[in-house]
C-alpha atoms as a PDB file:
ATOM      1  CA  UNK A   1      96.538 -29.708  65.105  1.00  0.00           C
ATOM      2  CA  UNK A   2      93.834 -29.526  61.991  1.00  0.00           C
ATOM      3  CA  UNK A   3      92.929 -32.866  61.083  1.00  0.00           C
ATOM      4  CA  UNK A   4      92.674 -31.950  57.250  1.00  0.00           C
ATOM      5  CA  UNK A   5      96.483 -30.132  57.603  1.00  0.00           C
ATOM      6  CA  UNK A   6      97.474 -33.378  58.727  1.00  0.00           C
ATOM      7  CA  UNK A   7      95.112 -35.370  55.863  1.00  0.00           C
ATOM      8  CA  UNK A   8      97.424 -33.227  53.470  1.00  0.00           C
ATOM      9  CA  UNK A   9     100.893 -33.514  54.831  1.00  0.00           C
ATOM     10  CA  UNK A  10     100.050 -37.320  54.856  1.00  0.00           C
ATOM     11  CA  UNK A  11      98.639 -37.641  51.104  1.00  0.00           C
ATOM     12  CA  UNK A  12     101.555 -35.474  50.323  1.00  0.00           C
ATOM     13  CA  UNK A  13     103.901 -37.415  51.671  1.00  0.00           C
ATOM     14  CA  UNK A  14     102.581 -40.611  50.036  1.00  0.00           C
ATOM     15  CA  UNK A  15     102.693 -38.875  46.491  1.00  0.00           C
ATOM     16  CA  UNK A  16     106.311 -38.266  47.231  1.00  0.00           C
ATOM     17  CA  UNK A  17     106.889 -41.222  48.705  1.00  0.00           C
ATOM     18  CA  UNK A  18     105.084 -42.858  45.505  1.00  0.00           C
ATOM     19  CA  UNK A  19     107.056 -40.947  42.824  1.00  0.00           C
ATOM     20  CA  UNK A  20     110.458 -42.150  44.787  1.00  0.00           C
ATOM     21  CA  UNK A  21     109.394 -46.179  44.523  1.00  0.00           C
ATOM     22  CA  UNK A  22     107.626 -45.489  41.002  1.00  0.00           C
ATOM     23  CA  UNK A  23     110.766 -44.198  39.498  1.00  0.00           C
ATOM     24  CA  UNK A  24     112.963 -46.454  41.160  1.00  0.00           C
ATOM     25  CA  UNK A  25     111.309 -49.191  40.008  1.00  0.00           C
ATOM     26  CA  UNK A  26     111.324 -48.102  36.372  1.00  0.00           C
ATOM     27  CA  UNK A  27     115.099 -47.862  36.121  1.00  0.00           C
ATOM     28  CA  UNK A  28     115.609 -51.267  38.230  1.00  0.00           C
ATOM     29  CA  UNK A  29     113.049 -52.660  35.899  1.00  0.00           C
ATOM     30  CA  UNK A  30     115.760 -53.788  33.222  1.00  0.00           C
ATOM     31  CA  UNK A  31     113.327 -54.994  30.737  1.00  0.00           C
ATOM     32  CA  UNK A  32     111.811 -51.575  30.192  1.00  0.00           C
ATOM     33  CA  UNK A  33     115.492 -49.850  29.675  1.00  0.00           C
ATOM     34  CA  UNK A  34     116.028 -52.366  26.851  1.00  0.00           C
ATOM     35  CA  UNK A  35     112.799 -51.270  25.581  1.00  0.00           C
ATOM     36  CA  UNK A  36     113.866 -47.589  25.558  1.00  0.00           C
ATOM     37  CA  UNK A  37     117.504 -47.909  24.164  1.00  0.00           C
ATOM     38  CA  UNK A  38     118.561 -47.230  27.802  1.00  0.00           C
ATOM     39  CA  UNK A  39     121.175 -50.098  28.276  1.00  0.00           C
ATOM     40  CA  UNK A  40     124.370 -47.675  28.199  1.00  0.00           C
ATOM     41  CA  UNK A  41     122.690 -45.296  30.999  1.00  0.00           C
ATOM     42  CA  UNK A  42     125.151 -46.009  33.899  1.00  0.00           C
ATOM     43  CA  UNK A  43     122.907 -45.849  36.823  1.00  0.00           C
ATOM     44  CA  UNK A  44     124.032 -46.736  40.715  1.00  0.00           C
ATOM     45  CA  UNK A  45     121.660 -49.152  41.202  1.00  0.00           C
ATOM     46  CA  UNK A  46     122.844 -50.450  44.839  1.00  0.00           C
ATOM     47  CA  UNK A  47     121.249 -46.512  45.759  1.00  0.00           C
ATOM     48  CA  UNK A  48     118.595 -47.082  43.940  1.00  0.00           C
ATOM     49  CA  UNK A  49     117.391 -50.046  45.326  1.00  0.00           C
ATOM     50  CA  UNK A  50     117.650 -48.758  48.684  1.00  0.00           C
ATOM     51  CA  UNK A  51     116.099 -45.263  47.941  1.00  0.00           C
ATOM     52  CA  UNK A  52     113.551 -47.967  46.414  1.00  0.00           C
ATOM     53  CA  UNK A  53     112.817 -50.378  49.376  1.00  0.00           C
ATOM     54  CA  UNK A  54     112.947 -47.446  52.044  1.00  0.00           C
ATOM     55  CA  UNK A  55     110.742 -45.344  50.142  1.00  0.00           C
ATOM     56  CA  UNK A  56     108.045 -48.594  49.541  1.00  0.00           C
ATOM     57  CA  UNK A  57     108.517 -49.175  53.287  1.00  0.00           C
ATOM     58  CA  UNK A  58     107.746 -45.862  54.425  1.00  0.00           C
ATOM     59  CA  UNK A  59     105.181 -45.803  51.739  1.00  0.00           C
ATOM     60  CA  UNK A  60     103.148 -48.418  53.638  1.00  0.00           C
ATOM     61  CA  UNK A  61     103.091 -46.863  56.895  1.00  0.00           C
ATOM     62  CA  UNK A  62     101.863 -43.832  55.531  1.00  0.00           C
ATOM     63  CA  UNK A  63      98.756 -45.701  53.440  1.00  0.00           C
ATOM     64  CA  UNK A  64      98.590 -47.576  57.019  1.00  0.00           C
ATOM     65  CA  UNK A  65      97.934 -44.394  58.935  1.00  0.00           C
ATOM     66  CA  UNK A  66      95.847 -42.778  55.991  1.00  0.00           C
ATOM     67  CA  UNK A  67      93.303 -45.416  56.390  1.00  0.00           C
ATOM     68  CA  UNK A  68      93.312 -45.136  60.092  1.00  0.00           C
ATOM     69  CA  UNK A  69      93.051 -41.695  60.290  1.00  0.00           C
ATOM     70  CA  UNK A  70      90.134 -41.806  57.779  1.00  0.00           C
ATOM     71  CA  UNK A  71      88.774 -45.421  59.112  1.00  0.00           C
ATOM     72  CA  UNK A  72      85.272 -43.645  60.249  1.00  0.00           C
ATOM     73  CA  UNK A  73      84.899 -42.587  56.554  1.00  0.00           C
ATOM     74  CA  UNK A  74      85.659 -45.594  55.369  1.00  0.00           C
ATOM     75  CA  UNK A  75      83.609 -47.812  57.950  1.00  0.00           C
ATOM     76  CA  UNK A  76      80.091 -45.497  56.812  1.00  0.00           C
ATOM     77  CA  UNK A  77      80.964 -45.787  53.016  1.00  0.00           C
ATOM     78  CA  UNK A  78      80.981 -49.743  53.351  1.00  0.00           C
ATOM     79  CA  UNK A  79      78.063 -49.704  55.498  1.00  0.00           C
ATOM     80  CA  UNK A  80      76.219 -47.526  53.369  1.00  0.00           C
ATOM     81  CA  UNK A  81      77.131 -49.709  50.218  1.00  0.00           C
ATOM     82  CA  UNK A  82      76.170 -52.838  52.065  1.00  0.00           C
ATOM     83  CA  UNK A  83      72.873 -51.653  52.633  1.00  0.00           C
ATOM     84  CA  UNK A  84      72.661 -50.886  49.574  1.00  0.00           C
ATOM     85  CA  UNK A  85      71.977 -47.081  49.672  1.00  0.00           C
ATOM     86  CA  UNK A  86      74.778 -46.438  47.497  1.00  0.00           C
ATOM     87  CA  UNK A  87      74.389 -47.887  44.256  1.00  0.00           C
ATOM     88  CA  UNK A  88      76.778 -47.724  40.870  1.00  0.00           C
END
């Protein structure tokens, strides 16, 4: 398979997976409903959570495989800044 179909179904999939565990977060986050007037919003929070810490778990295996699949990248970019060839 294409490495850089695979790159995208993988970054995709962590956006997703980010929006899920962002948003989730936000409405378990009681502090910010007060702050928005949001305290009669009925919400099932029990699904929430676990859309929440499934979607944050799955979230971490893709970031894990992202950096191996781009771990040769990522091993020349420190190198390179190390040496100092790439300055800021």
């Amino acid at each position: 398979m294409n490495m850089q179909v695979v790159r995208w179904f993988l970054d995709l999939g962590m956006g997703i997976l980010f929006l899920f565990s962002f948003i989730t977060g936000i409405f378990k986050f009681t502090l910010i409903m007060r702050t928005f007037g949001l305290v009669d919003l009925v919400l099932p929070l029990a699904l929430m959570s676990t859309i929440h810490d499934w979607s944050g778990l799955v979230l971490g295996f893709f970031v894990a495989a992202h950096l191996f699949i781009n771990r040769g990248w990522i091993r020349t970019m420190t190198r390179r800044i190390l040496a100092g060839e790439i300055s800021s």
